[in-house]
C-alpha atoms as a PDB file:
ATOM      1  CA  UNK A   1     -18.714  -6.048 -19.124  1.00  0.00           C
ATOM      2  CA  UNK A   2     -20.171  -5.044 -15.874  1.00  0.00           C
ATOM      3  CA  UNK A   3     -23.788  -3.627 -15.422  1.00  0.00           C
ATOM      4  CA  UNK A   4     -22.575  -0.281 -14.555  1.00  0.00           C
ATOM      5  CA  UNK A   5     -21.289   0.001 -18.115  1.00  0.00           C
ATOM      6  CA  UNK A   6     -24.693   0.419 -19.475  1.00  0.00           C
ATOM      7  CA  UNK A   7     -25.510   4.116 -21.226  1.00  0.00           C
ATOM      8  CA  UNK A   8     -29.134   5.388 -19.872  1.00  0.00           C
ATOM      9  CA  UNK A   9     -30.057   7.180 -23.164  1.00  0.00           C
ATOM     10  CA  UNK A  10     -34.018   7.286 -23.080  1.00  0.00           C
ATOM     11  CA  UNK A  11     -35.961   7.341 -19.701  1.00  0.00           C
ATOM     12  CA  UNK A  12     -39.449   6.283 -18.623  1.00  0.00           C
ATOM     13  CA  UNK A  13     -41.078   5.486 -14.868  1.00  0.00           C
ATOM     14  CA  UNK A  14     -38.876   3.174 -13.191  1.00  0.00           C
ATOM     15  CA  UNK A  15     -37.115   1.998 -16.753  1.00  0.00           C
ATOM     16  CA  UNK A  16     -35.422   3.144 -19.620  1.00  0.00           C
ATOM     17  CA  UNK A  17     -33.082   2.121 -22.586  1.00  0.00           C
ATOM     18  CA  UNK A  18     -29.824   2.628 -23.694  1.00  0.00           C
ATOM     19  CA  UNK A  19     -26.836   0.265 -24.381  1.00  0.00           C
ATOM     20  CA  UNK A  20     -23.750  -1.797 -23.587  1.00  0.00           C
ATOM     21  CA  UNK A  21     -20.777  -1.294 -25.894  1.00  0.00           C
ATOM     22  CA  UNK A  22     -21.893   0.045 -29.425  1.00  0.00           C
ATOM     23  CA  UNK A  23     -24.342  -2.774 -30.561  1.00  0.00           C
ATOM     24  CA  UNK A  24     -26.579  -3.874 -27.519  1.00  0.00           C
ATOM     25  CA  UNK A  25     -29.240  -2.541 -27.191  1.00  0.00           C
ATOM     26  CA  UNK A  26     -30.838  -3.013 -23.521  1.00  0.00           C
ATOM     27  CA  UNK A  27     -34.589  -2.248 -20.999  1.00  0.00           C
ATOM     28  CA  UNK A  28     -33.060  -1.399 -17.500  1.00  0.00           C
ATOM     29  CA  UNK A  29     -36.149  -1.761 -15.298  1.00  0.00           C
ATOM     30  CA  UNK A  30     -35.603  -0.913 -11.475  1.00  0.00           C
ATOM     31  CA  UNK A  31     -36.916  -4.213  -9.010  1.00  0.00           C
ATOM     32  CA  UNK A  32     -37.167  -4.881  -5.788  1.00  0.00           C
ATOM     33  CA  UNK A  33     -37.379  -3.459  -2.311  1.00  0.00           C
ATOM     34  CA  UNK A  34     -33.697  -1.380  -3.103  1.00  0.00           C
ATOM     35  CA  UNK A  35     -34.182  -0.482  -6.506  1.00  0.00           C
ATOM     36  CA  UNK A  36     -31.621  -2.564  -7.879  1.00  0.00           C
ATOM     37  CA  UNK A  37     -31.407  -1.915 -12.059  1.00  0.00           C
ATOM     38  CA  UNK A  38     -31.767  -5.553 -13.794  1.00  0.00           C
ATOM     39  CA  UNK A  39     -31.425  -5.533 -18.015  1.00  0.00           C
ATOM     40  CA  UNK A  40     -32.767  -7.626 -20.977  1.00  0.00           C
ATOM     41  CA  UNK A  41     -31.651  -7.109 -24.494  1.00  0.00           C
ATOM     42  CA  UNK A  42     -33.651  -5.275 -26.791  1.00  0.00           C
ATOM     43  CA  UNK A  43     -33.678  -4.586 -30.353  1.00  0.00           C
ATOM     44  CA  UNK A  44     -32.945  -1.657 -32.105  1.00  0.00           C
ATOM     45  CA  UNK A  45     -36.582  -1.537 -33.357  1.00  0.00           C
ATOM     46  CA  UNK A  46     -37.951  -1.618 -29.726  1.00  0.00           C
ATOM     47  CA  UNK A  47     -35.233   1.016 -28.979  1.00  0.00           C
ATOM     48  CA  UNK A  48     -36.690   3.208 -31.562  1.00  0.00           C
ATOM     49  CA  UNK A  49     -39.775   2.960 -30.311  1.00  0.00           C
ATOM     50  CA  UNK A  50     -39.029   3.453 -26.568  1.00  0.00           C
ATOM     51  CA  UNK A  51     -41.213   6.673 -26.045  1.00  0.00           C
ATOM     52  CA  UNK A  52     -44.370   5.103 -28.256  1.00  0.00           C
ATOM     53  CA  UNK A  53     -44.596   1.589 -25.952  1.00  0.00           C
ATOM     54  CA  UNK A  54     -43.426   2.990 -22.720  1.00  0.00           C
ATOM     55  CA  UNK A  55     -46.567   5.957 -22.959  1.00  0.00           C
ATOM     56  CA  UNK A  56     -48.921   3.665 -24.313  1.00  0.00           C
ATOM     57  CA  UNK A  57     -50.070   1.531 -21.246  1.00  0.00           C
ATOM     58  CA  UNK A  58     -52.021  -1.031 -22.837  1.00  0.00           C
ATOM     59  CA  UNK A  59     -49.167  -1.491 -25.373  1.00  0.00           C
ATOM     60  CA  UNK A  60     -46.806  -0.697 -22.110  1.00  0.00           C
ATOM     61  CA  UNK A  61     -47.862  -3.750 -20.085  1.00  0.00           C
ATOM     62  CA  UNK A  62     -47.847  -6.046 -23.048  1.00  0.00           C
ATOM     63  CA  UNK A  63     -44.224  -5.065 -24.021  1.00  0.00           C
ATOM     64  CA  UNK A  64     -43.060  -4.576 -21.050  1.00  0.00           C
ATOM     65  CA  UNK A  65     -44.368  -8.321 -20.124  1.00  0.00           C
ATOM     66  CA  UNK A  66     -42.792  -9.841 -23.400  1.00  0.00           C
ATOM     67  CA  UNK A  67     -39.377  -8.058 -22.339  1.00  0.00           C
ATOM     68  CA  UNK A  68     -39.203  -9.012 -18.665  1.00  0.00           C
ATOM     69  CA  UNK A  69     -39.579 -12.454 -19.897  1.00  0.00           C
ATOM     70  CA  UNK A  70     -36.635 -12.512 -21.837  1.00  0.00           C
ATOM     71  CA  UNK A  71     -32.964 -14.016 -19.894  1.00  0.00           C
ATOM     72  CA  UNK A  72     -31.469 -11.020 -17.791  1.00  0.00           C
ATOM     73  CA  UNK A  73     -28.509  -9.681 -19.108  1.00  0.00           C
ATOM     74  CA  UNK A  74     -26.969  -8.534 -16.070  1.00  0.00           C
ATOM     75  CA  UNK A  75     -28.299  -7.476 -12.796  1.00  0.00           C
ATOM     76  CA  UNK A  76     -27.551  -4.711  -9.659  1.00  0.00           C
ATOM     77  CA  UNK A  77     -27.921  -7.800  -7.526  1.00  0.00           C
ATOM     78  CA  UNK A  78     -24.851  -9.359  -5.515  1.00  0.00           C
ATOM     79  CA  UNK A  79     -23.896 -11.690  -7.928  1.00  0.00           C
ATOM     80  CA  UNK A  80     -25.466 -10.779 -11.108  1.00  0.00           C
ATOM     81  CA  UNK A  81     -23.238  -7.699 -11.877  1.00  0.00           C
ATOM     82  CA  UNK A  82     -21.145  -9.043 -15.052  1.00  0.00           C
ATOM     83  CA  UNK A  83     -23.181  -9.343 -18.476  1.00  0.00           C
ATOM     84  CA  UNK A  84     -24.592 -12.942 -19.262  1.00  0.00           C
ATOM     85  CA  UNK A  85     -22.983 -12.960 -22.812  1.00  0.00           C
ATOM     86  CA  UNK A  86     -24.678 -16.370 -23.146  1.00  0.00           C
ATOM     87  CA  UNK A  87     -27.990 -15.152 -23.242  1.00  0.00           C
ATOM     88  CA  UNK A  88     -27.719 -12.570 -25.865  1.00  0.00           C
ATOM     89  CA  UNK A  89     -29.691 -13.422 -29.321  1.00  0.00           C
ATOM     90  CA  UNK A  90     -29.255 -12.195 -32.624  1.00  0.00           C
ATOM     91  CA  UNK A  91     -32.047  -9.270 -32.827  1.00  0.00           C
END
């Protein structure tokens, strides 16, 4: 699966969720100088609760940290395009 399979379904500033397939559930956060989209799985909980933590930005930073933190699924970058099915945990 390639990263330009993944289904924008909620947006914020610069990020927003949505999903790859029908069961995984994924940030997209824009990086770099170009913009380029990079993703890290998600659950369905912090789905659900996209528009609460992405307002909030106390909460914002802290999730947002925690998330970024986590392996990247797939990337725009040269290189990084197909999704890292390696890295994927059971949320």
């Amino acid at each position: 699966m390639r990263y330009t399979e993944y289904v924008r379904i909620k947006t914020g500033s610069a990020q927003s969720v949505g999903m790859f397939g029908n069961s995984i559930y994924a940030y997209e956060i824009l990086t770099g100088v170009t913009d380029s989209p990079e993703y890290h799985q998600i659950s369905k909980e912090e789905f659900d609760t996209f528009e609460m933590w992405s307002q909030d930005h106390t909460t914002n930073y802290k999730k947002t940290y925690e998330i970024l933190n986590r392996p990247v699924l797939c990337s725009g970058y040269l290189g990084r395009g197909e999704l890292d099915t390696s890295s994927l945990r059971d949320m």
